[in-house]
Protein backbone atom coordinates (compact mmCIF):
# COMPACT_ATOMS: atom_id res chain seq x y z
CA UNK A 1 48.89 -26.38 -62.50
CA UNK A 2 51.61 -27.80 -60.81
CA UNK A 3 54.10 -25.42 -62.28
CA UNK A 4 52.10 -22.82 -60.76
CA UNK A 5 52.82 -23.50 -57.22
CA UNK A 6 55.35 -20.80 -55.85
CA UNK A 7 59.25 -22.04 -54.07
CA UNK A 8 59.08 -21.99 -50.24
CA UNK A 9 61.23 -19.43 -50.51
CA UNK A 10 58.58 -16.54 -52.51
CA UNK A 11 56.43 -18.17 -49.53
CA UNK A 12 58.32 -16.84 -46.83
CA UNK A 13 58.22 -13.28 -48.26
CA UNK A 14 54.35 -13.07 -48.31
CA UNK A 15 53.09 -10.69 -45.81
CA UNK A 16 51.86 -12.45 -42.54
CA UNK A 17 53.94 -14.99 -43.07
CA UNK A 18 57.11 -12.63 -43.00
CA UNK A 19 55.83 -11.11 -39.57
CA UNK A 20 55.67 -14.92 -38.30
CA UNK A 21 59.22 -15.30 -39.43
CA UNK A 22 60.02 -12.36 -36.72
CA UNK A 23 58.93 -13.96 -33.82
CA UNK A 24 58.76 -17.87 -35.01
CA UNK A 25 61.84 -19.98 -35.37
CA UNK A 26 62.41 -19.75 -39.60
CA UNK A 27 62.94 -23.89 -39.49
CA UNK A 28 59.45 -23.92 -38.26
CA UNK A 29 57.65 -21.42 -40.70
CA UNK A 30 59.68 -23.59 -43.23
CA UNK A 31 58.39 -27.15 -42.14
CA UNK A 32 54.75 -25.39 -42.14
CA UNK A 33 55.04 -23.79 -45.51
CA UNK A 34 56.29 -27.50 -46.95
CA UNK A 35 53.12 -29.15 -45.10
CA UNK A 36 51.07 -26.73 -46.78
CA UNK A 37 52.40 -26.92 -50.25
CA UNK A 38 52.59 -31.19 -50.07
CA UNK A 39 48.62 -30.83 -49.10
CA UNK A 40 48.41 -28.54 -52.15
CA UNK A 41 49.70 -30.84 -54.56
CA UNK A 42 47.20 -33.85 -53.19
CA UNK A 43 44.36 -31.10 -53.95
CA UNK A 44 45.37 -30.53 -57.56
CA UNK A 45 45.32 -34.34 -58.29
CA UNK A 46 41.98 -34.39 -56.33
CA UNK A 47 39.99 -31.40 -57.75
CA UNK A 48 42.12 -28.61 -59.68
CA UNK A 49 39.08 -26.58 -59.74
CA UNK A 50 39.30 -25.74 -56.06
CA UNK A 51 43.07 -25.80 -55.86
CA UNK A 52 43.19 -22.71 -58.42
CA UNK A 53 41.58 -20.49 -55.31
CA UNK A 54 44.18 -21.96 -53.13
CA UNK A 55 47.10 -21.02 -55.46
CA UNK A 56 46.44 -17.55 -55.10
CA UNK A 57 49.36 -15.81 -53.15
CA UNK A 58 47.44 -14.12 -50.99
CA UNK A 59 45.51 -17.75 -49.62
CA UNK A 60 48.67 -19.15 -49.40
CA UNK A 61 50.25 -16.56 -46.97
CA UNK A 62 46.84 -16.48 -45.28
CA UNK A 63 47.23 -20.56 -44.57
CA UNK A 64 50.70 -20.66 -43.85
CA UNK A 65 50.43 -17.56 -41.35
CA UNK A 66 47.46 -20.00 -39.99
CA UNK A 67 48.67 -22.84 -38.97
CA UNK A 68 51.98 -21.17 -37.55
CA UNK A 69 49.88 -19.34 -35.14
CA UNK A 70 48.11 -22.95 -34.62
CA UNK A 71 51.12 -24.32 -34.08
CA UNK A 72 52.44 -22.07 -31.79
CA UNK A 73 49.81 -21.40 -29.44
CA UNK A 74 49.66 -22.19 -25.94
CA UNK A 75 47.44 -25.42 -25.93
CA UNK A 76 46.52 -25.81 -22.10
CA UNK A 77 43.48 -23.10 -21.58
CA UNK A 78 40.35 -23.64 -18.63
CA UNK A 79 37.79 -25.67 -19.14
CA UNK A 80 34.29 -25.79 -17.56
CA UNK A 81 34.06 -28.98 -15.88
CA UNK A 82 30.76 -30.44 -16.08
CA UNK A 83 31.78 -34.23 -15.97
CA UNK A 84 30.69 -34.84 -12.21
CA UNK A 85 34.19 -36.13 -11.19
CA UNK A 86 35.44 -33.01 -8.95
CA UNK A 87 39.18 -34.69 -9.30
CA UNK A 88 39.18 -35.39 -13.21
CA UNK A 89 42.41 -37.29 -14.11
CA UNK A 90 42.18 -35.76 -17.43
CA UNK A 91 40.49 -32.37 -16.49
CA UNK A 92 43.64 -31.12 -14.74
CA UNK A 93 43.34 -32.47 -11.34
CA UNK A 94 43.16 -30.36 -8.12
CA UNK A 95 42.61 -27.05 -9.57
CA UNK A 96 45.18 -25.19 -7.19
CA UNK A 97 44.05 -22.43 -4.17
CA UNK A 98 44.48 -19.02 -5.00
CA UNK A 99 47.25 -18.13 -2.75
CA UNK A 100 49.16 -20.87 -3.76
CA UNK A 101 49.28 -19.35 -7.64
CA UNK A 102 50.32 -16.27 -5.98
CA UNK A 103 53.09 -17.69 -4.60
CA UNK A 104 54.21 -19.50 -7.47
CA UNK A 105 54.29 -16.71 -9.64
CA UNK A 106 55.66 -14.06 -7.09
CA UNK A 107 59.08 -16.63 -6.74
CA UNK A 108 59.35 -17.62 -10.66
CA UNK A 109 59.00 -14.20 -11.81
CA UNK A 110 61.99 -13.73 -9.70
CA UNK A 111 66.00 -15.23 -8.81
CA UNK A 112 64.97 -17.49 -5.67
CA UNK A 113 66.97 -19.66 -2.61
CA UNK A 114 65.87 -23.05 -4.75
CA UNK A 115 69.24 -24.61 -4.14
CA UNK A 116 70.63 -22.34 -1.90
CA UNK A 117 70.68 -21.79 1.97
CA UNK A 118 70.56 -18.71 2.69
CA UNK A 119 71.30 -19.13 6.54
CA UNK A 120 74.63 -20.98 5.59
CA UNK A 121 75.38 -18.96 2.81
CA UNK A 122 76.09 -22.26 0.88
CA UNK A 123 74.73 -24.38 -1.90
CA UNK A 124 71.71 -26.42 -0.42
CA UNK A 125 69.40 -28.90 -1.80
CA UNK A 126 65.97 -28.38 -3.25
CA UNK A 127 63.90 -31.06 -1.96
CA UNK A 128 64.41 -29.07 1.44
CA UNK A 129 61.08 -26.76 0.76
CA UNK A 130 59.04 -29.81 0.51
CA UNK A 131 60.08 -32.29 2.12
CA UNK A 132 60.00 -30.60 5.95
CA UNK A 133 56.79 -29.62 5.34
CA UNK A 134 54.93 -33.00 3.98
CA UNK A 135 56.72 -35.06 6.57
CA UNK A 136 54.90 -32.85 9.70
CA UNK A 137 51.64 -33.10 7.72
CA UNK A 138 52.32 -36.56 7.17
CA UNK A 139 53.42 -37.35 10.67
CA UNK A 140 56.17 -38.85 9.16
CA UNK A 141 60.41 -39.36 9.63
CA UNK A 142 60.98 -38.55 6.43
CA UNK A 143 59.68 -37.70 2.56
CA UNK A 144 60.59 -36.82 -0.80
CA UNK A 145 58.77 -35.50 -3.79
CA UNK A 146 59.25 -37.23 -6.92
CA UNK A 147 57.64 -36.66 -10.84
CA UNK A 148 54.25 -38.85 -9.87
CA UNK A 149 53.23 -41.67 -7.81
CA UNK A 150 54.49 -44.45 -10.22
CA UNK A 151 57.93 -42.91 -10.17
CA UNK A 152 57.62 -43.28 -6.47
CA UNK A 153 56.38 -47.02 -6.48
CA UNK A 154 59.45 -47.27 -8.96
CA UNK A 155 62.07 -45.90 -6.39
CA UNK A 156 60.94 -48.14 -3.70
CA UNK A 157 61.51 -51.20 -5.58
CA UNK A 158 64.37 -50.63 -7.07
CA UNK A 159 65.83 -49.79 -4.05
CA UNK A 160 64.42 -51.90 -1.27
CA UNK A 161 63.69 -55.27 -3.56
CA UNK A 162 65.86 -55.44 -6.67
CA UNK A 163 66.49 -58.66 -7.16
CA UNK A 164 63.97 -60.02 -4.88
CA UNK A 165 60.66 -60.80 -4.55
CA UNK A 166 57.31 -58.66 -3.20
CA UNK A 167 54.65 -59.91 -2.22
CA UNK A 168 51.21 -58.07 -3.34
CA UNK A 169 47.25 -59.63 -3.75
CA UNK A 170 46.41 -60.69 -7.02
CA UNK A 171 43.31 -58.18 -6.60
CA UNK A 172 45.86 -55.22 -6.31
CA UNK A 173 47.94 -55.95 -9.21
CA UNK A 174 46.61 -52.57 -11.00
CA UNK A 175 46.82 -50.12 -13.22
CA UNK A 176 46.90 -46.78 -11.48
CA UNK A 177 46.85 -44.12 -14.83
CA UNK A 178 48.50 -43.08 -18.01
CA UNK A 179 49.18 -46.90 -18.75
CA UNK A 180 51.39 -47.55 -15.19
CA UNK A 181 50.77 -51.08 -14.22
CA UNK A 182 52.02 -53.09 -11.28
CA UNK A 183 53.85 -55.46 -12.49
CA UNK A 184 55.57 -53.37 -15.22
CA UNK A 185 56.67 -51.27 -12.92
CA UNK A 186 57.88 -54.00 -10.79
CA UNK A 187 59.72 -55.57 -13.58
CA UNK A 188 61.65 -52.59 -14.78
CA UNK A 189 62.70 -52.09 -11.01
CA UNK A 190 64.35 -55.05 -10.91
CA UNK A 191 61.99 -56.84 -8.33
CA UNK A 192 60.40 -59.83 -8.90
CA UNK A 193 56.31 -59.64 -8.13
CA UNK A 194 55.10 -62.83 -5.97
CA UNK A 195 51.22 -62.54 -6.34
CA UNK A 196 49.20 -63.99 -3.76
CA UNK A 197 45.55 -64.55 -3.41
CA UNK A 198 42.76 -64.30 -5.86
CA UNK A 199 40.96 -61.57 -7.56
CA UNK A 200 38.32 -61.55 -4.95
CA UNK A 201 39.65 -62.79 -1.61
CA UNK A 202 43.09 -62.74 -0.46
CA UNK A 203 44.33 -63.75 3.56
CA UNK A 204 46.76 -62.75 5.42
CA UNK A 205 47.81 -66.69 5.76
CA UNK A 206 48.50 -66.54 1.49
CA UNK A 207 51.21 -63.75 2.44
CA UNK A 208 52.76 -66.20 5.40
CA UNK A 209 52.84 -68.85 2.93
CA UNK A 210 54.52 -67.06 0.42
CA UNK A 211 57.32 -65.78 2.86
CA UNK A 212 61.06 -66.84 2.12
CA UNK A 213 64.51 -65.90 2.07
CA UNK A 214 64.26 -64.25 -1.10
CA UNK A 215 61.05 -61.60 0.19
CA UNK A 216 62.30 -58.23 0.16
CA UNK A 217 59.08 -56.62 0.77
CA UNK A 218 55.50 -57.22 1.44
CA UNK A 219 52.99 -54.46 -1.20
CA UNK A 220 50.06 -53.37 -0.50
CA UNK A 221 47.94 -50.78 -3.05
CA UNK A 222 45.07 -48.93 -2.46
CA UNK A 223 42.38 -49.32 -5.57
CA UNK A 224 41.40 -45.35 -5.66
CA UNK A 225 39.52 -45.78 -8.88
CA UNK A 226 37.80 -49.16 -8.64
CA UNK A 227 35.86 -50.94 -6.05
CA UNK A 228 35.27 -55.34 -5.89
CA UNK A 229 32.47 -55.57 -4.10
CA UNK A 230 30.28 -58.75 -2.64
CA UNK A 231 32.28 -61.83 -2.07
CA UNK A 232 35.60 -59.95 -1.06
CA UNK A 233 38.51 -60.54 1.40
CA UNK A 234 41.59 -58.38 2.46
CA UNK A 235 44.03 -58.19 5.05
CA UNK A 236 43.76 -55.41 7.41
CA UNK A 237 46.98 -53.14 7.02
CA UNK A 238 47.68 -54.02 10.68
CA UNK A 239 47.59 -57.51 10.15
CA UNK A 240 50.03 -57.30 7.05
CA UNK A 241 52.30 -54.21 10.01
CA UNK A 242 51.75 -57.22 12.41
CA UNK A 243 53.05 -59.88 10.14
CA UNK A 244 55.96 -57.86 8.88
CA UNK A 245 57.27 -56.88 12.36
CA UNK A 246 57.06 -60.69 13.01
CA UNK A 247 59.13 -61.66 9.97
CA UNK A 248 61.61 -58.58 9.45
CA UNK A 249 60.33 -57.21 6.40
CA UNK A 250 58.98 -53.74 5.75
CA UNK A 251 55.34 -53.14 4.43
CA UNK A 252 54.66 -50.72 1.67
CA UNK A 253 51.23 -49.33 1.07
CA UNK A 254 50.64 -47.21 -2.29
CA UNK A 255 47.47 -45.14 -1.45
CA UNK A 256 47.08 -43.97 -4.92
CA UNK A 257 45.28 -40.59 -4.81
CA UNK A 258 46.60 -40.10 -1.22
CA UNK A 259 44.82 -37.90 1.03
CA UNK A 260 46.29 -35.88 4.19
CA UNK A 261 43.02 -34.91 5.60
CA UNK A 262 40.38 -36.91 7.29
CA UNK A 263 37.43 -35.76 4.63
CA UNK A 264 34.95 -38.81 5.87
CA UNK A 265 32.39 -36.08 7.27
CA UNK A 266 31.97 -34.92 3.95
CA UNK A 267 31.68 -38.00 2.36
CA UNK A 268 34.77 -38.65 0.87
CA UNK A 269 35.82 -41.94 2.30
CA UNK A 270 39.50 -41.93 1.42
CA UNK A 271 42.64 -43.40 3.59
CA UNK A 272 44.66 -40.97 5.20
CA UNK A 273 48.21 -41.00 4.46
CA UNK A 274 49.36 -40.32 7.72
CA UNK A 275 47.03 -42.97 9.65
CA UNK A 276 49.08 -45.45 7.50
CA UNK A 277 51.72 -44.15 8.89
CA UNK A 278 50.49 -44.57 12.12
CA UNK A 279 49.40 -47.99 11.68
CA UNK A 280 53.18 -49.15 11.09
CA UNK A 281 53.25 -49.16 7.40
CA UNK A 282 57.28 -48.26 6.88
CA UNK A 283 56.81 -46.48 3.44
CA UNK A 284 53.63 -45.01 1.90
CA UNK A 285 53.37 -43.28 -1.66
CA UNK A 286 50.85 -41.15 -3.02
CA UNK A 287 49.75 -38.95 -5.55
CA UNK A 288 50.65 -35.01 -5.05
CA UNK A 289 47.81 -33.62 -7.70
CA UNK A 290 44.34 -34.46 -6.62
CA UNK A 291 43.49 -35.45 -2.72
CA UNK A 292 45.72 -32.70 -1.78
């Protein structure tokens, strides 16, 4: 029965699968029609009564043709979201506002200014369109989009603390999605982590102690997804503003899911990026796809 089963080649001429051939890279058809045939042969050793059906030509080319249209399918489609998280991690996020999808696809339909000033009539830089705008929403000097919030946390250490130590509470030392953690993302910055506290209860007097000539920067992170509760201490983000004014150093503050609106009166008690701002924190870093 083995003899029986037809070169990749005779395949490729069947039908359907010619018509995928058209529009489908060949390589790919070809990979697909090899898959196919190796599953084949594990079906004749397994039960060569049901493999005669799928020797016919006309299966084959209906399988092949298959699984290239699986394969080449868009794979992101809605979903109804009936989990009770409104902001689902792995549901897509924010789902975005109507006139922002408008805009999106009105400019990349089209050529647009996305590295170009058009009031010099010169090259220009990209993060121009976003970073103007965040900052007055913000209420802050400056910003910057980057990929996602770790990549941010990453950028700030590398650049403020390579080679030296931050200081962040044990009971922040977390991971904040798709497998980002703290301290790895510490240690492939090139800063060294200086944990403080306990799980539970850390003072401001543990980051004092910890202070020395080799503290670049004093961390603090927001737990969006988690909550200790009961026995608990933490250090106001004033007091650690406070404490870094007094010893030179700049305080970070990762809010995680970051919010730019005061949504307390409906519920939603979330910091507000730009009251950490306001409270002296010299960088803050946030998510840009679900409190927004």
């Amino acid at each position: 029965m083995l003899r029986q089963i037809p070169a990749v080649d005779e395949l490729l001429g069947g039908p359907r699968v010619a018509r995928q051939c058209e529009r489908v890279n060949r390589v790919v058809v070809v990979e697909i029609a090899r898959a196919v045939l190796a599953d084949l042969r594990a079906l004749i050793a397994r039960d060569p009564q049901a493999a005669a059906a799928a020797l016919e030509p006309a299966a084959l080319d209906e399988r092949i043709a298959a699984e290239v249209e699986r394969v080449s399918a868009v794979s992101l489609r809605p979903v109804i979201n009936a989990t009770g998280v409104i902001l689902h991690t792995n549901l897509g996020r924010a789902p975005l506002a109507t006139a922002a999808i408008e805009h999106v696809r009105e400019v990349a339909t089209q050529y647009s200014n996305l590295e170009y000033d058009l009031a010099a009539g010169a090259r220009g830089k990209r993060d121009v369109h976003t970073a103007s705008l965040l900052a007055r929403l913000a209420g802050a000097q400056a910003a910057i989009v980057v990929n996602n919030n770790a990549a941010a946390i990453f950028l700030v250490l590398n650049t403020l603390a390579k080679g030296g130590e931050v200081i962040v509470s044990r009971g922040e030392l977390i991971e904040i999605g798709d497998g980002f953690r703290i301290p790895d993302i510490m240690a492939e910055s090139g800063a060294v982590l200086r944990e403080v506290g306990t799980t539970n209860r850390t003072r401001l007097a543990d980051y004092e102690r910890a202070i020395s000539e080799r503290t670049r920067l004093l961390l603090r992170v927001h737990p969006s997804n988690f909550r200790i509760v009961g026995f608990t201490e933490r250090p106001s983000l004033d007091e650690l503003v406070e404490l870094g004014n007094r010893v030179g150093l700049p305080v970070f503050e990762d809010l995680g899911s970051g919010c730019l609106v005061d949504l307390s009166a409906y519920g939603i008690e979330e910091p507000v990026v730009g009251a950490s701002l306001a409270a002296g924190a010299s960088l803050v870093s946030f998510s840009g796809d679900k409190m927004l």
